[in-house]
Protein backbone atom coordinates (compact mmCIF):
# COMPACT_ATOMS: atom_id res chain seq x y z
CA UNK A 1 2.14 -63.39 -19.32
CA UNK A 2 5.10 -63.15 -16.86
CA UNK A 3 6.34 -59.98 -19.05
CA UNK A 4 2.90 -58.37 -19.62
CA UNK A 5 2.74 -58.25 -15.71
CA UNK A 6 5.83 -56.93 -15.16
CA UNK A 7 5.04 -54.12 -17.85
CA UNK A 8 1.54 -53.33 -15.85
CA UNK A 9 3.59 -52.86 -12.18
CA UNK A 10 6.29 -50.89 -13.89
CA UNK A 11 3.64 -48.91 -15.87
CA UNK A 12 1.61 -47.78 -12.18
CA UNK A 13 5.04 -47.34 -10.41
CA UNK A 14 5.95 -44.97 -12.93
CA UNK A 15 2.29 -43.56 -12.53
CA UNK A 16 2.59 -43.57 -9.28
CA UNK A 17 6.23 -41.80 -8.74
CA UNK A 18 4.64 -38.71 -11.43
CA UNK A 19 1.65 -38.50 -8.91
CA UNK A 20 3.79 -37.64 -5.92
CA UNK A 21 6.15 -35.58 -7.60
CA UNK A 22 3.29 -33.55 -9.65
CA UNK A 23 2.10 -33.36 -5.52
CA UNK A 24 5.53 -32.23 -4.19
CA UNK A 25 5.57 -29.13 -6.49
CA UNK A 26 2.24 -28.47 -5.87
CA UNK A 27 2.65 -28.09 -2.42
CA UNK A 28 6.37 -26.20 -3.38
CA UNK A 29 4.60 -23.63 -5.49
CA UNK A 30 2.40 -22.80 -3.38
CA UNK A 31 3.41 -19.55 -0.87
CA UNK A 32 3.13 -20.05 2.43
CA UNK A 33 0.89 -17.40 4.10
CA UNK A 34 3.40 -15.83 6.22
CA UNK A 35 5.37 -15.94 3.08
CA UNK A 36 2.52 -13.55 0.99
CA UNK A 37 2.04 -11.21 4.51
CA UNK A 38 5.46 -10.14 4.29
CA UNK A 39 5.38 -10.14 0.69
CA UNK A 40 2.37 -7.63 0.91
CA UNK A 41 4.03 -6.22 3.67
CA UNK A 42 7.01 -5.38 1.83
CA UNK A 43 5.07 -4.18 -1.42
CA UNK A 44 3.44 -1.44 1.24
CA UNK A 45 6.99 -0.76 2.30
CA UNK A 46 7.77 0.28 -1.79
CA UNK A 47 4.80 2.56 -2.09
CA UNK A 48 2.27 -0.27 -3.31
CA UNK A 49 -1.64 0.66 -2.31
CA UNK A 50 -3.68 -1.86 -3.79
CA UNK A 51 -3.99 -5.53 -3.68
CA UNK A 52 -5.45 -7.57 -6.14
CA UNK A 53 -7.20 -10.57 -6.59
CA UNK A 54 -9.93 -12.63 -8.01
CA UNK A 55 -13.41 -13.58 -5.84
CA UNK A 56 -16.17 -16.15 -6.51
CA UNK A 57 -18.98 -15.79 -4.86
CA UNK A 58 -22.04 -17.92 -3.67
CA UNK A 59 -23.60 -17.29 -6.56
CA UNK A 60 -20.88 -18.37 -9.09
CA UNK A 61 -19.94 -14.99 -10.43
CA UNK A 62 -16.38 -14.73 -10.68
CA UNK A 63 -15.06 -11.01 -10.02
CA UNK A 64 -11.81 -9.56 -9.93
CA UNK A 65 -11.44 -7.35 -6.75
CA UNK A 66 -9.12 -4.49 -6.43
CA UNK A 67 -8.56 -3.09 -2.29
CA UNK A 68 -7.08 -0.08 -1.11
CA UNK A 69 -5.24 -1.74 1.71
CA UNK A 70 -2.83 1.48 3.49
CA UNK A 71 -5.74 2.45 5.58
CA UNK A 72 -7.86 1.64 8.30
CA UNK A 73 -11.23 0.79 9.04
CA UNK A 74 -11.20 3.82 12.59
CA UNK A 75 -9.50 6.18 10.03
CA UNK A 76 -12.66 5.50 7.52
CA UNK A 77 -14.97 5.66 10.52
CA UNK A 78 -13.55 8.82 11.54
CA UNK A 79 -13.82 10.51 8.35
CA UNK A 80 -17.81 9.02 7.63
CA UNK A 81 -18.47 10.19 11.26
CA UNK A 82 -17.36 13.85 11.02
CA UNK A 83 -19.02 14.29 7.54
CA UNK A 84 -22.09 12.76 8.06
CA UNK A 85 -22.30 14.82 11.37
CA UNK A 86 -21.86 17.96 9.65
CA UNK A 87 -24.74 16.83 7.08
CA UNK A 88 -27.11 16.50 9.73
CA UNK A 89 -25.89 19.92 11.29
CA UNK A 90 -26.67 21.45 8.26
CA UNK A 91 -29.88 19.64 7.93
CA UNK A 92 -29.16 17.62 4.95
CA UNK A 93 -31.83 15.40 5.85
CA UNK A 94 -35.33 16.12 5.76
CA UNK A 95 -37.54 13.00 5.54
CA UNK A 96 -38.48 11.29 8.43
CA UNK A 97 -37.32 8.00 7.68
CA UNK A 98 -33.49 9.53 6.33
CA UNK A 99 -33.44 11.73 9.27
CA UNK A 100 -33.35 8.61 12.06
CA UNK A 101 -31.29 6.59 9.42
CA UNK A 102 -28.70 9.08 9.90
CA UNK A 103 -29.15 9.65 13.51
CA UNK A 104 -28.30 5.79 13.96
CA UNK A 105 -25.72 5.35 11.49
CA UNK A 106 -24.02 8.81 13.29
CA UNK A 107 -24.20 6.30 17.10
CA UNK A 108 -23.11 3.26 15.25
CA UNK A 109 -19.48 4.99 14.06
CA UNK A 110 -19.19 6.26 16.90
CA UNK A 111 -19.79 3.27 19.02
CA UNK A 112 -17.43 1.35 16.11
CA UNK A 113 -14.99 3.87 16.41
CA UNK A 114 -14.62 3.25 20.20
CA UNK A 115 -14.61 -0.86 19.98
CA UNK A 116 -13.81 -0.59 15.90
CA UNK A 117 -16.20 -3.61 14.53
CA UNK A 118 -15.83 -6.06 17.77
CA UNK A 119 -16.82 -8.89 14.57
CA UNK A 120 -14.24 -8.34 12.64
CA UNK A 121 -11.58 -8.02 15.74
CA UNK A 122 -13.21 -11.84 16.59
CA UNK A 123 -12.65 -12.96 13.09
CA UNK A 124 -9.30 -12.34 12.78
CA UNK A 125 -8.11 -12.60 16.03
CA UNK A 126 -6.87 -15.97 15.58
CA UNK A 127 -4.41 -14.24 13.03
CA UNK A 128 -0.78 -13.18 13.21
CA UNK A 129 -0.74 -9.59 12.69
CA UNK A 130 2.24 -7.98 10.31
CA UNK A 131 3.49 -4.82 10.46
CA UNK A 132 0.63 -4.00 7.81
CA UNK A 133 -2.28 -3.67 10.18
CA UNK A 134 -4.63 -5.16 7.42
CA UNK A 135 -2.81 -8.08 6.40
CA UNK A 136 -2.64 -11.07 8.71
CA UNK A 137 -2.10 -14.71 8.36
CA UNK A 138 -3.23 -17.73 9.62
CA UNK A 139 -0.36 -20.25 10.05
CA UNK A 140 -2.70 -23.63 10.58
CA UNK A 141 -5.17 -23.05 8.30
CA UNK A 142 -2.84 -21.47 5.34
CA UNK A 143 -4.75 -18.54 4.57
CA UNK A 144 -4.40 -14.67 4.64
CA UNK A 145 -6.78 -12.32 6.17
CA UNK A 146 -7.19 -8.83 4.28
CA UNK A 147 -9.18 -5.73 4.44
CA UNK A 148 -9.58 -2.40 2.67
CA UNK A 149 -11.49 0.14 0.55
CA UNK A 150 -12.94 -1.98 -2.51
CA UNK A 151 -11.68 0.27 -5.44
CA UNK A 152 -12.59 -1.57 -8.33
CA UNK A 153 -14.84 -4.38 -8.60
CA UNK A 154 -14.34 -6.20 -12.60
CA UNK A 155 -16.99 -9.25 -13.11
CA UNK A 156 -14.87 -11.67 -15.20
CA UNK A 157 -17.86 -14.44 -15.42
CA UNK A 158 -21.59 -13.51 -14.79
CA UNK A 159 -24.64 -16.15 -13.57
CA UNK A 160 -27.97 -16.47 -14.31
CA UNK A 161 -28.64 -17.15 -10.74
CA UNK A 162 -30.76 -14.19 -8.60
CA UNK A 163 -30.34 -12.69 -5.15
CA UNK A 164 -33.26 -13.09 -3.15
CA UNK A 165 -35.16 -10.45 -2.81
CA UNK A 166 -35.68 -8.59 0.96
CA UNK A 167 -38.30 -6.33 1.43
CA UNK A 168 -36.59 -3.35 3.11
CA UNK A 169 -38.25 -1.16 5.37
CA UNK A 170 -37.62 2.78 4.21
CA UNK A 171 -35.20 3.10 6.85
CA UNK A 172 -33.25 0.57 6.01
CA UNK A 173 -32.72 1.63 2.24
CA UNK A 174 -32.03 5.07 3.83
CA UNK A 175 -29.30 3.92 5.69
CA UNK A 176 -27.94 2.28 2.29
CA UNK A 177 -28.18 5.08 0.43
CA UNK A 178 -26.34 7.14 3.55
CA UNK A 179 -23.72 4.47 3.42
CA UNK A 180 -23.40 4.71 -0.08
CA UNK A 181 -22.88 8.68 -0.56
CA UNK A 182 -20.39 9.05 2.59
CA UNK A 183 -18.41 5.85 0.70
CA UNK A 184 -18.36 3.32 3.73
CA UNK A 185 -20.26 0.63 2.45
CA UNK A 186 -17.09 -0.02 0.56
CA UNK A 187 -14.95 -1.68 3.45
CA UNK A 188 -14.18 -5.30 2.54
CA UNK A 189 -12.52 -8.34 4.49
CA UNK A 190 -11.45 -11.62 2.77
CA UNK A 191 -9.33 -14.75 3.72
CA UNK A 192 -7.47 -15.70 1.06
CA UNK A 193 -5.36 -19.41 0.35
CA UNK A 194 -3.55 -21.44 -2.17
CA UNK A 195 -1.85 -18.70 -3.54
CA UNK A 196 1.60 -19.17 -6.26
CA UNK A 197 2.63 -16.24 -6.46
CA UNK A 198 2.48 -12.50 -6.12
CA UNK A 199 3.80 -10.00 -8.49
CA UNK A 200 4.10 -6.05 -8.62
CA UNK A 201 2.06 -3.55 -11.40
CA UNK A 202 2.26 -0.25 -10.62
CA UNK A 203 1.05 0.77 -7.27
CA UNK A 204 -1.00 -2.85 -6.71
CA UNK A 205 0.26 -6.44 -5.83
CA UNK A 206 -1.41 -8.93 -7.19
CA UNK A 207 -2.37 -12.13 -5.95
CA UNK A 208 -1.86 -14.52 -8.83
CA UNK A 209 -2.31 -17.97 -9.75
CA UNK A 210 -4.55 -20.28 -8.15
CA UNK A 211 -5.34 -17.62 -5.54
CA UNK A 212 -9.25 -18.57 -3.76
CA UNK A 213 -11.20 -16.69 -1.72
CA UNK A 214 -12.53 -18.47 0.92
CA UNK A 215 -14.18 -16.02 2.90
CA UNK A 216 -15.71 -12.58 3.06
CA UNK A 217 -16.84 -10.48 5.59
C-alpha cells in the first residue's frame, strides 16, 4: 500500500513538473509585442509591404488577411478626396440619391483628413507608436495594433451562419458603392496577440503560429 502511494505522489509530481515546464515555453515562445513591432518595423526597413495573418470573425469564418501596411490612412484620404472631387466636377453623378452620397462622403474626407478618424486615434492611443506609423504595441495587454490597405482577403474555413440583414436606405448603398469604386472601404485595423513567430516571404511578413485576432476596427 505504502509503495502504491508513493508511486501515485511521484506519478503527479512528475505530472506536475511537465505542466509548468510545457507553461514556461509557452510563455518563452511566445514574442513579446514590442518584440513583433520592431520585427515589423525592421521587415519595412528591408523593403517588406505586406503583413500577414489569419482572422476569425464573429461569425466563425476563419480568413487569412493580407495588409498593405507602408501607407497611411491621410495619404488614402487624400487620394479618395481629390478623385472623388474631380468625379463630381465632371458630373459623374447623376441620380439624386448618388449625387448627396458623394457630396457627404467628399465633407467626411475632408473633415477626416483634418482630425484623420478621431476613433481610431482613441483606439490606439493607449499604444506605443514605432517608427512604422501603423504598427503599435500595447505593452500591458500583449497585443499589436495594425492598420493598412486589405489586399487580399483568403477564407480558409466558411460557416453556415448569416449576417443580418439591414435595410439600407438608397443613400446609404450609394455611399458603399462610392466607397467601393474610389477603393477606401478597404482600410483595416486589427489588434493582434499570442503570436510565435514571424517570418519573411517575399515582400510580406507573416504573422505565424498561434497568432489571434482580437480585434477589428
Amino acid at each position: 500500500m505504502m509503495t502504491q502511494k508513493a508511486t501515485t505522489t511521484t506519478t503527479t509530481t512528475k505530472t506536475d513538473t511537465l505542466i509548468n515546464t510545457l507553461e514556461k515555453i509557452n510563455e518563452v515562445v511566445r514574442l513579446q509585442p514590442e518584440e513583433i513591432a520592431n520585427r515589423i518595423k525592421d521587415a519595412i526597413g528591408v523593403k517588406c509591404r505586406f503583413v500577414a495573418f489569419d482572422y476569425t470573425n464573429k461569425l466563425g469564418e476563419e480568413s487569412r488577411y493580407t495588409l498593405l501596411i507602408n501607407t497611411t490612412y491621410k495619404n488614402l484620404l487624400t487620394r479618395n478626396e481629390r478623385a472623388l472631387a474631380r468625379m463630381i466636377s465632371r458630373g459623374h453623378f447623376t441620380d439624386t440619391a448618388d449625387t448627396l452620397a458623394a457630396n457627404e462622403l467628399l465633407n467626411s474626407f475632408r473633415q477626416s483628413i483634418a482630425g484623420v478618424n478621431e476613433l481610431a486615434n482613441k483606439l490606439a492611443s493607449h499604444y506605443e507608436q514605432t517608427e512604422t506609423k501603423n504598427c503599435k504595441y500595447h505593452k500591458d495587454f500583449g497585443t499589436v495594433y495594425l492598420q493598412g490597405v486589405q489586399c487580399r482577403k483568403t477564407t480558409k474555413l466558411e460557416t453556415i451562419a448569416t449576417r443580418k440583414k439591414v435595410n439600407s436606405s438608397a443613400k446609404t448603398i450609394a455611399k458603399r458603392r462610392i466607397k467601393k469604386i474610389l477603393g477606401c472601404d478597404k482600410w483595416r485595423s486589427f489588434e493582434i496577440q499570442n503570436v510565435t513567430n514571424t517570418r519573411h516571404n517575399g515582400k510580406t511578413i507573416d504573422i505565424i503560429g498561434k497568432a489571434h485576432v482580437v480585434g477589428r476596427f
